[in-house]
N, C-alpha and C. Protein backbone atom coordinates (compact mmCIF):
# COMPACT_ATOMS: atom_id res chain seq x y z
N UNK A 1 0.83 -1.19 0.00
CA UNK A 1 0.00 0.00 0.00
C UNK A 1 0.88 1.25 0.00
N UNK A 2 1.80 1.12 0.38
CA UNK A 2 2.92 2.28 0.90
C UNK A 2 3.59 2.10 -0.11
N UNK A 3 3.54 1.74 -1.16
CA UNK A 3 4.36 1.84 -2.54
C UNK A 3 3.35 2.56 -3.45
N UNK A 4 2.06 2.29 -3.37
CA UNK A 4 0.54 2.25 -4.45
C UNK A 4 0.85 4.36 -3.91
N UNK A 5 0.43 4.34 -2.73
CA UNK A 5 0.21 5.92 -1.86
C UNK A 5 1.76 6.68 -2.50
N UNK A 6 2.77 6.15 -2.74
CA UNK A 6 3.87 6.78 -3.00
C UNK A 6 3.76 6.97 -4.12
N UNK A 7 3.40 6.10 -5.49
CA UNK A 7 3.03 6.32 -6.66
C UNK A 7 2.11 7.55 -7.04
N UNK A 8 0.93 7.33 -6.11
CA UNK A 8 0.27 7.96 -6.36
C UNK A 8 0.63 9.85 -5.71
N UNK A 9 1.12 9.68 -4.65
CA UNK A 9 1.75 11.23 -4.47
C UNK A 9 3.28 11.69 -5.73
N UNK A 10 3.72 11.00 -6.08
CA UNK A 10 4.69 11.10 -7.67
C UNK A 10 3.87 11.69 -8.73
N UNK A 11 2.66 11.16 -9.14
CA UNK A 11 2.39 11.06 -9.80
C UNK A 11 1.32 12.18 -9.74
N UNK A 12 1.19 13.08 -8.91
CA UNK A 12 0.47 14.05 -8.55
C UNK A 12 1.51 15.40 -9.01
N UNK A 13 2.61 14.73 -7.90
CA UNK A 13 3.85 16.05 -8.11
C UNK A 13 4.36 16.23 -9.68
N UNK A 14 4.28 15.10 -10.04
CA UNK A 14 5.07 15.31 -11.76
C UNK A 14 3.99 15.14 -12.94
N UNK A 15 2.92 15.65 -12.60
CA UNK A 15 1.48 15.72 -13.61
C UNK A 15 0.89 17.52 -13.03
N UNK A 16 1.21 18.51 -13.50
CA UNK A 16 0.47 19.47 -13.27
C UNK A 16 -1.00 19.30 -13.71
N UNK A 17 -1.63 18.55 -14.59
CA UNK A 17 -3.05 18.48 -15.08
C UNK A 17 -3.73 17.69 -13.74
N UNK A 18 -2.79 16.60 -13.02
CA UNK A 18 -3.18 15.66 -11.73
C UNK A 18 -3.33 16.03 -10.56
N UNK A 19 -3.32 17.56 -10.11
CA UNK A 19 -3.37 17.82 -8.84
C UNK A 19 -4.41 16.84 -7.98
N UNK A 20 -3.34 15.87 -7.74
CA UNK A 20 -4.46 15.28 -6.70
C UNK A 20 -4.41 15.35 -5.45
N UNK A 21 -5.57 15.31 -4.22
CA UNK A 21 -5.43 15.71 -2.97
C UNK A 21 -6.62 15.12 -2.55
N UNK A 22 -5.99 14.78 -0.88
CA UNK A 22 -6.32 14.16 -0.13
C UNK A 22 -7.62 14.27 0.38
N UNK A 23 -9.02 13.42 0.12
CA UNK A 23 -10.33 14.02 0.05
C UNK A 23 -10.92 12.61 1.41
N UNK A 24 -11.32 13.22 2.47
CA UNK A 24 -12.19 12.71 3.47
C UNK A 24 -13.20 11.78 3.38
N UNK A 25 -13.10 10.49 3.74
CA UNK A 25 -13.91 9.83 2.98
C UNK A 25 -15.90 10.44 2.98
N UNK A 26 -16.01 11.32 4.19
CA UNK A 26 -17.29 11.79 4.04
C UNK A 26 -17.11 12.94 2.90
N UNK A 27 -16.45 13.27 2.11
CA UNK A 27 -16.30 14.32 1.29
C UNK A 27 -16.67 13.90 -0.26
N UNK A 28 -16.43 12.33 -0.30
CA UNK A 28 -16.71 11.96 -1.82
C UNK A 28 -18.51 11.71 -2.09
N UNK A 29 -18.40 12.25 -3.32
CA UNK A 29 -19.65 11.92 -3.48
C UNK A 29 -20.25 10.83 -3.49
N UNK A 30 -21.66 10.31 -3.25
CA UNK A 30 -22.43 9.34 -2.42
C UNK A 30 -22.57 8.56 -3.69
N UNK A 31 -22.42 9.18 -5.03
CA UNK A 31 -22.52 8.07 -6.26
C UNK A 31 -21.18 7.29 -6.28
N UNK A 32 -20.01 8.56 -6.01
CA UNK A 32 -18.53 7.58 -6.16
C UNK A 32 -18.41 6.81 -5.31
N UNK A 33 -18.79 6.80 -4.15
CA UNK A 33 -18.70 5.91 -2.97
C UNK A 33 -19.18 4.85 -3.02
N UNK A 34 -20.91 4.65 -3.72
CA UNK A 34 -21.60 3.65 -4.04
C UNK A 34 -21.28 2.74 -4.74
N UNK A 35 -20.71 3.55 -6.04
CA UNK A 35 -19.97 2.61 -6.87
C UNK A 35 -18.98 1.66 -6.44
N UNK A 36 -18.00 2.44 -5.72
CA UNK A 36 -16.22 1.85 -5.12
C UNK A 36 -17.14 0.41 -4.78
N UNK A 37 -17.88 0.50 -3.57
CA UNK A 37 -18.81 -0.31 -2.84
C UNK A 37 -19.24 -1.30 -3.11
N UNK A 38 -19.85 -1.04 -4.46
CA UNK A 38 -20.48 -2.09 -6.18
C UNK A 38 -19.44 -3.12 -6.03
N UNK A 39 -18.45 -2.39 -6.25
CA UNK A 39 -17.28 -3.01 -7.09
C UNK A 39 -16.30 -3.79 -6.51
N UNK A 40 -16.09 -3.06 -4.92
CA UNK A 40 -15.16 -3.95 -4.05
C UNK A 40 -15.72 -3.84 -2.98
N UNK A 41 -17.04 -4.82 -2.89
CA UNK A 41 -17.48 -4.85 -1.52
C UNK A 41 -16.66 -5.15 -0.36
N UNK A 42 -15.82 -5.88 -0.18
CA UNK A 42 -15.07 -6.45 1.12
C UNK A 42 -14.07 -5.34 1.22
N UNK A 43 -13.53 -4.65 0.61
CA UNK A 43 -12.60 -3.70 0.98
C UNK A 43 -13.02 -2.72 2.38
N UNK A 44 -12.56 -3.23 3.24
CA UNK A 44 -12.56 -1.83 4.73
C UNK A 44 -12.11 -0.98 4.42
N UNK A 45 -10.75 -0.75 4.03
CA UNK A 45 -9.68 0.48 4.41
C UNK A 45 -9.43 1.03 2.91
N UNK A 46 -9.87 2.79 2.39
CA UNK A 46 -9.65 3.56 1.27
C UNK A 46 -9.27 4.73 1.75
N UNK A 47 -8.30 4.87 0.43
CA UNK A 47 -8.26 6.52 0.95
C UNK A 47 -8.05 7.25 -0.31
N UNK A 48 -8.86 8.10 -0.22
CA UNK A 48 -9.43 8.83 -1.21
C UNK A 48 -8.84 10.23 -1.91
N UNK A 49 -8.35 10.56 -3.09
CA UNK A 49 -7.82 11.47 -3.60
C UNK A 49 -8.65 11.96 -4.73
N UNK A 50 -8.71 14.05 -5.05
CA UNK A 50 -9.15 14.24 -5.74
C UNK A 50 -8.18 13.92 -7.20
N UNK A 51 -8.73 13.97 -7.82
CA UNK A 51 -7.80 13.80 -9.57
C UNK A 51 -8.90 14.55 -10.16
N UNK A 52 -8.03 16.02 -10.69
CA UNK A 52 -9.15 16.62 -11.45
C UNK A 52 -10.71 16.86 -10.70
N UNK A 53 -11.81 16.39 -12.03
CA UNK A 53 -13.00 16.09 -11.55
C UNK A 53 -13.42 14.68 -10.91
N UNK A 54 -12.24 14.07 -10.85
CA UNK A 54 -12.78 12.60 -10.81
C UNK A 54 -12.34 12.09 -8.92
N UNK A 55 -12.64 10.85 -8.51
CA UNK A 55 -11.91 10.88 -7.13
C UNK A 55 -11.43 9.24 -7.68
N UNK A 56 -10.18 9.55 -6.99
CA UNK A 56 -9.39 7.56 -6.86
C UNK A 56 -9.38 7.25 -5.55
N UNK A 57 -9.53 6.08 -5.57
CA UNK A 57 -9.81 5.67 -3.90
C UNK A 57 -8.38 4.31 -4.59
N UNK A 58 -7.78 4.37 -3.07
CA UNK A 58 -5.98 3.61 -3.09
C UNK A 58 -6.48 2.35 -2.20
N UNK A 59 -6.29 1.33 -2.41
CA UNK A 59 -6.92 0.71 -1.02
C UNK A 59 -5.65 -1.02 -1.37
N UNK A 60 -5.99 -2.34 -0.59
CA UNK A 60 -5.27 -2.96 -0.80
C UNK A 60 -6.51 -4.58 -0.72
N UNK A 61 -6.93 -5.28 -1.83
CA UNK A 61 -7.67 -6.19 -1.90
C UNK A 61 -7.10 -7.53 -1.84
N UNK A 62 -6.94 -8.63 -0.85
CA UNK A 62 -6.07 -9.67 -0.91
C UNK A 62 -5.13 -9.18 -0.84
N UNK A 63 -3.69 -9.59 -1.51
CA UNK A 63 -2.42 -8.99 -1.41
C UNK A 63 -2.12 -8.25 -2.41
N UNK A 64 -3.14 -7.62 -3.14
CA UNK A 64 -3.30 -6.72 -4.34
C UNK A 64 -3.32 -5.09 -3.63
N UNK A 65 -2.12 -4.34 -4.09
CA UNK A 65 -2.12 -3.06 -3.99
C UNK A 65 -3.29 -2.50 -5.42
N UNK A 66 -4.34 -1.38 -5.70
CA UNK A 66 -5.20 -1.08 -6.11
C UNK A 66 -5.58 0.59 -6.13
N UNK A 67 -5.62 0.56 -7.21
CA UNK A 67 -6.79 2.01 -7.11
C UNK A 67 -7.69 2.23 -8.79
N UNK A 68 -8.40 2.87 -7.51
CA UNK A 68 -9.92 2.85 -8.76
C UNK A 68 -10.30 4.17 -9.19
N UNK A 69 -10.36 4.85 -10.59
CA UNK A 69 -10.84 6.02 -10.47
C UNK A 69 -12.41 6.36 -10.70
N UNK A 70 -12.89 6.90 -9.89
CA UNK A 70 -14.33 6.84 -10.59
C UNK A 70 -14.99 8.45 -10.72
N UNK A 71 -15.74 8.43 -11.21
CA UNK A 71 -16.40 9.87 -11.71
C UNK A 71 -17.41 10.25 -9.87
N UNK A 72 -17.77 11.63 -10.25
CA UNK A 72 -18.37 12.23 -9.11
C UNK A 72 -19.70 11.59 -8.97
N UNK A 73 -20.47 11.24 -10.52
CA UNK A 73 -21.50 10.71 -11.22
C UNK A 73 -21.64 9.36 -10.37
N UNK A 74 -20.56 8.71 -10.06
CA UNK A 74 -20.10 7.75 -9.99
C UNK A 74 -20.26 6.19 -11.06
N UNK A 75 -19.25 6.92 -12.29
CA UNK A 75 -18.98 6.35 -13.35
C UNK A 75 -17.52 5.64 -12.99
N UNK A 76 -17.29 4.28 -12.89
CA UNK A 76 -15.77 3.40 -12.80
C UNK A 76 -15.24 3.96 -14.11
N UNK A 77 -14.16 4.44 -14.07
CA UNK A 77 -13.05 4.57 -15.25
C UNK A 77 -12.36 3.70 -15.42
N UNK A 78 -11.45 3.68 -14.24
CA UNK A 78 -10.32 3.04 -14.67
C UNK A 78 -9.75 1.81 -13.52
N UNK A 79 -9.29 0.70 -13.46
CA UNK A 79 -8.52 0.17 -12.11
C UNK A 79 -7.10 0.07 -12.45
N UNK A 80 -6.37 -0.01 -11.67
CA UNK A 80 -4.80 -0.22 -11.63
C UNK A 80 -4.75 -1.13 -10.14
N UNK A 81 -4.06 -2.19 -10.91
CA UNK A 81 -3.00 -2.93 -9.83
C UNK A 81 -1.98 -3.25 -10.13
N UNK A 82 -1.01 -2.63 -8.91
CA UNK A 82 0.47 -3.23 -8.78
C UNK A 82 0.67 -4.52 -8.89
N UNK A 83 1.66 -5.21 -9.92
CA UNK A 83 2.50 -6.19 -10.37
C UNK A 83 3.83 -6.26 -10.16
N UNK A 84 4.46 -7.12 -10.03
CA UNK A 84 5.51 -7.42 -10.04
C UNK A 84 6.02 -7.09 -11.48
N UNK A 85 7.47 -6.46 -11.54
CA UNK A 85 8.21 -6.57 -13.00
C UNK A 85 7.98 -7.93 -13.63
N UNK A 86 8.25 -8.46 -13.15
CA UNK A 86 8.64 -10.02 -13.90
C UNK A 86 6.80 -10.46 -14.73
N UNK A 87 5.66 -9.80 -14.23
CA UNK A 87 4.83 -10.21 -14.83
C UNK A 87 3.92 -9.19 -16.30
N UNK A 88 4.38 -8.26 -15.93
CA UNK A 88 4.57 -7.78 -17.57
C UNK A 88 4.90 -8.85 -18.67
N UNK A 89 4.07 -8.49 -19.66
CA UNK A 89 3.83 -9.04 -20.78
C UNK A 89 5.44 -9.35 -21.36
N UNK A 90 5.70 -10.56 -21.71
CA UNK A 90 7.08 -10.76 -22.45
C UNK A 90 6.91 -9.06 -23.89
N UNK A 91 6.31 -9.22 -24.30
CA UNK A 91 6.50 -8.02 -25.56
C UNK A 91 6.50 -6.15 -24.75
N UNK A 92 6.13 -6.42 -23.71
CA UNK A 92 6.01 -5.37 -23.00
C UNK A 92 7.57 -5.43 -22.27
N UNK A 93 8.41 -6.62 -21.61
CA UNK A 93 9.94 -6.51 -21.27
C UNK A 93 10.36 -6.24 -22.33
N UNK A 94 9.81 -7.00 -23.53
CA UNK A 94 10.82 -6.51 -24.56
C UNK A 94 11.32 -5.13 -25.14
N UNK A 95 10.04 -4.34 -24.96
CA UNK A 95 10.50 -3.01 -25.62
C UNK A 95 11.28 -2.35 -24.41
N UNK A 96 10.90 -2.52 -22.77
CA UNK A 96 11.17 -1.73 -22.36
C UNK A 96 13.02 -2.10 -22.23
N UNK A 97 13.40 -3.21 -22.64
CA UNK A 97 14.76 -3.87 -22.33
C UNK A 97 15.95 -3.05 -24.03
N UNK A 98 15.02 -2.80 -24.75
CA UNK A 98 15.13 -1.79 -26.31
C UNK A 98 15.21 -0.99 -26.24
N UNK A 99 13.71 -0.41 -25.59
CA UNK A 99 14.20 1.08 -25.91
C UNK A 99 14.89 1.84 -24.39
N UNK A 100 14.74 1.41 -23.26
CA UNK A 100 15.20 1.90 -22.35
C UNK A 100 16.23 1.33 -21.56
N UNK A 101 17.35 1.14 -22.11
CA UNK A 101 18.24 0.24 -21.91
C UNK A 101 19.35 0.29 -20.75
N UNK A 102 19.37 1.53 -20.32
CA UNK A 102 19.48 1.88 -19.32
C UNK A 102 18.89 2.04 -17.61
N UNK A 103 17.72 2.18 -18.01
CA UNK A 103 16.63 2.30 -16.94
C UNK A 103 16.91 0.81 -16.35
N UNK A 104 16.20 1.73 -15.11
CA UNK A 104 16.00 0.42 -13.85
C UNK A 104 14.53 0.62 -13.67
N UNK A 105 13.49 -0.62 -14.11
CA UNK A 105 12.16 -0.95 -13.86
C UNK A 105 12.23 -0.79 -12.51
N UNK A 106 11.50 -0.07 -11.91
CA UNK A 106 11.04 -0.29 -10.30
C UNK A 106 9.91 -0.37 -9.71
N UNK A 107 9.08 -0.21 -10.38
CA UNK A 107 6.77 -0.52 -10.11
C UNK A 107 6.83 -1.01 -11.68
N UNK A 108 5.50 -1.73 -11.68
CA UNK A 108 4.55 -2.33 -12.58
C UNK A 108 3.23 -2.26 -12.35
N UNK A 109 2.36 -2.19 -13.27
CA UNK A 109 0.92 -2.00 -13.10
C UNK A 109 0.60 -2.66 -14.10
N UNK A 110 -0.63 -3.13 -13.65
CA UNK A 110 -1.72 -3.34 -14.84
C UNK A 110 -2.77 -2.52 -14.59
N UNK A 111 -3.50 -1.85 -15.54
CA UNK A 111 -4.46 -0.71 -16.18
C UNK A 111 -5.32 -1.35 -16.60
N UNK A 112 -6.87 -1.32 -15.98
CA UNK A 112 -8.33 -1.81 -17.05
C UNK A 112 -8.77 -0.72 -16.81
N UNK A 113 -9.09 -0.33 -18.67
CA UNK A 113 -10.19 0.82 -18.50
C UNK A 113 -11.59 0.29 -18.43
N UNK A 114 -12.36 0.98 -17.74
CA UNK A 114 -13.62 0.01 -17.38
C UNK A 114 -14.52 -0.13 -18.63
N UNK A 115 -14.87 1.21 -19.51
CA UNK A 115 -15.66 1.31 -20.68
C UNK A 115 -15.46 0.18 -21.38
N UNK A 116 -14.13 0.08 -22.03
CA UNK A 116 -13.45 -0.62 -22.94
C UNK A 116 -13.24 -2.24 -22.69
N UNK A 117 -12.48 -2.09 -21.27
CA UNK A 117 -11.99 -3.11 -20.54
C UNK A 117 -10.87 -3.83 -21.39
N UNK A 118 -10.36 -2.37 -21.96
CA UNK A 118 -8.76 -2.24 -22.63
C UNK A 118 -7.70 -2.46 -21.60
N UNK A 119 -6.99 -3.54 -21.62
CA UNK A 119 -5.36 -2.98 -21.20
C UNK A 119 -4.38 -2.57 -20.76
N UNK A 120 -3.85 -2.24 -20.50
CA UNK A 120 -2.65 -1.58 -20.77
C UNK A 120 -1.80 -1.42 -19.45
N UNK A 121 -0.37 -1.35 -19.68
CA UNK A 121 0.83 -1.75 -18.59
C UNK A 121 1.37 -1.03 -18.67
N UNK A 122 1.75 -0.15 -17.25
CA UNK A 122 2.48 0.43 -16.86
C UNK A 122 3.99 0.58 -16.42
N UNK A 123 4.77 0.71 -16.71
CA UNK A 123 6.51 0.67 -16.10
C UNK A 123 6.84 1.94 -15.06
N UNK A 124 7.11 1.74 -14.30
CA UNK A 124 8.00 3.24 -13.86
C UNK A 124 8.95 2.67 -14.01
N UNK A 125 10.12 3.85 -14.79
CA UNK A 125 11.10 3.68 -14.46
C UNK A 125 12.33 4.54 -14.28
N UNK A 126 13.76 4.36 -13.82
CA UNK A 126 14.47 5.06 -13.07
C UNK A 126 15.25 5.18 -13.89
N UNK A 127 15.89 6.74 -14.58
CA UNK A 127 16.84 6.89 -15.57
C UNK A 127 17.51 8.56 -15.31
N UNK A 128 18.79 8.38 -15.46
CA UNK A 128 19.89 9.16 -15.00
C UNK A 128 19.21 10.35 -13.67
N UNK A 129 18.62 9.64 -12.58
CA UNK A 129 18.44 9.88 -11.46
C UNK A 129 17.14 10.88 -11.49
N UNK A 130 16.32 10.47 -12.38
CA UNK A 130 14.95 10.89 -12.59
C UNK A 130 13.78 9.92 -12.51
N UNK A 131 12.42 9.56 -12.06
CA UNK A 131 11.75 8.53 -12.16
C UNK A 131 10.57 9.02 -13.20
N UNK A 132 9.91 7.93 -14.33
CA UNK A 132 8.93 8.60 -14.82
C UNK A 132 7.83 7.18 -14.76
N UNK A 133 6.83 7.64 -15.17
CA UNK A 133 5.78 6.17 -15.81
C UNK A 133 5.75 6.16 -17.17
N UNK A 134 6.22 5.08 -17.50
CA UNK A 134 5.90 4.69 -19.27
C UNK A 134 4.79 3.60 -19.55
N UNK A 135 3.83 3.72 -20.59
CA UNK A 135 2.92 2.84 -20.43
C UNK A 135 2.80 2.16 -21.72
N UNK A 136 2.13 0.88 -21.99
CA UNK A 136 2.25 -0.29 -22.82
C UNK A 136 1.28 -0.73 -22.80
N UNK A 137 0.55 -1.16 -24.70
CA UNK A 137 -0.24 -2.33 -24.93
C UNK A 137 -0.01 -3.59 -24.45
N UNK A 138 -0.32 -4.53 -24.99
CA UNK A 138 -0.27 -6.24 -24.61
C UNK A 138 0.98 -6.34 -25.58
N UNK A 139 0.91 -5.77 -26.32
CA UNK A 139 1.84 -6.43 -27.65
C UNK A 139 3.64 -5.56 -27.69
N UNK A 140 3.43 -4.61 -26.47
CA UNK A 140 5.03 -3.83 -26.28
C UNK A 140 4.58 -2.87 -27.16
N UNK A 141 3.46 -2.36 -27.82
CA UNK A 141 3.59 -0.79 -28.39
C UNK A 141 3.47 0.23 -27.49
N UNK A 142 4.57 1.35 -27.22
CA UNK A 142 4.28 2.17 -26.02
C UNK A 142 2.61 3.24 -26.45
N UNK A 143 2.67 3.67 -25.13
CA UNK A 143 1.81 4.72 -25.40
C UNK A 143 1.76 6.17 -25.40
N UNK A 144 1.30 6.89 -25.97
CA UNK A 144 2.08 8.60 -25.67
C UNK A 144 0.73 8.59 -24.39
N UNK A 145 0.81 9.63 -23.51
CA UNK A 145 0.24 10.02 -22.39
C UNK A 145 -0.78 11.83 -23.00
C-alpha cells in the first residue's frame, strides 16, 4: 500500500493536469462511494484522492495493492493494480529492455479501463536519477500520455 500511496503522491507532483489531494472519505460523493462499494465490496480500508474532476480511492484487496478512479457521477473509469516486474507481458519486457536500456524498472501495473476493458501496462522507471511512468499495450507498443 505504501508503494501504491507513493506512486500515487509522484504522480500528482510530476502531472500538473493531476493535482491530486487528499479528500475525506465523508467528502466523496455518495454516487462515487456507491460505486467503489459495487465493485469492491469487502474492501474496509480507502483513501481517497481528488484527480481533477474525478476521485481515486488507493486501497489494498487480498495482497493486491489497487486504485480505482471513478467519476463524481459515480462512473468506474479506470482500475490499476500493482504487479511485479517479472509479470509484464514478455512483448512489453521486450521493448522496455530496447528502448530503455538503461533504466532500472522499479513498479509495474496493470491498467483496465472500465468502458473498454482495454489494457494496458504500466513501467516506472528510473533513468539518469529521474523517475517517470511509461505505459504499454499487450503487444510492447508504447503509449504517448
Amino acid at each position: 500500500m505504501k508503494n501504491l500511496l507513493l506512486a500515487l503522491a509522484a504522480t500528482a507532483l510530476l502531472s500538473p493536469a493531476a493535482l491530486a489531494q487528499k479528500v475525506a472519505p465523508a467528502k466523496v460523493p455518495a454516487a462515487a462511494a456507491a460505486t467503489f462499494k459495487l465493485h469492491f465490496p469487502d474492501v474496509k480500508s480507502v483513501q481517497w484522492e481528488k484527480e481533477g474532476a474525478d476521485f481515486e480511492a488507493a486501497f489494498v484487496t487480498g495482497k493486491a495493492e489497487m486504485s480505482a478512479v471513478i467519476t463524481a457521477a459515480g462512473v468506474l473509469m479506470e482500475t490499476e493494480t500493482e504487479i511485479s516486474v517479472a509479470q509484464l507481458p514478455a512483448p512489453v519486457q521486450k521493448a522496455l529492455a530496447a528502448n530503455y536500456k538503461t533504466a532500472k524498472i522499479t513498479e509495474a501495473a496493470k491498467i483496465v479501463t472500465a468502458a473498454t476493458n482495454a489494457t494496458t501496462y504500466e513501467a516506472e522507471i528510473s533513468q539518469g536519477g529521474k523517475r517517470r511512468d511509461v505505459l504499454f499495450n499487450a503487444d510492447g507498443t508504447e503509449m504517448k500520455k
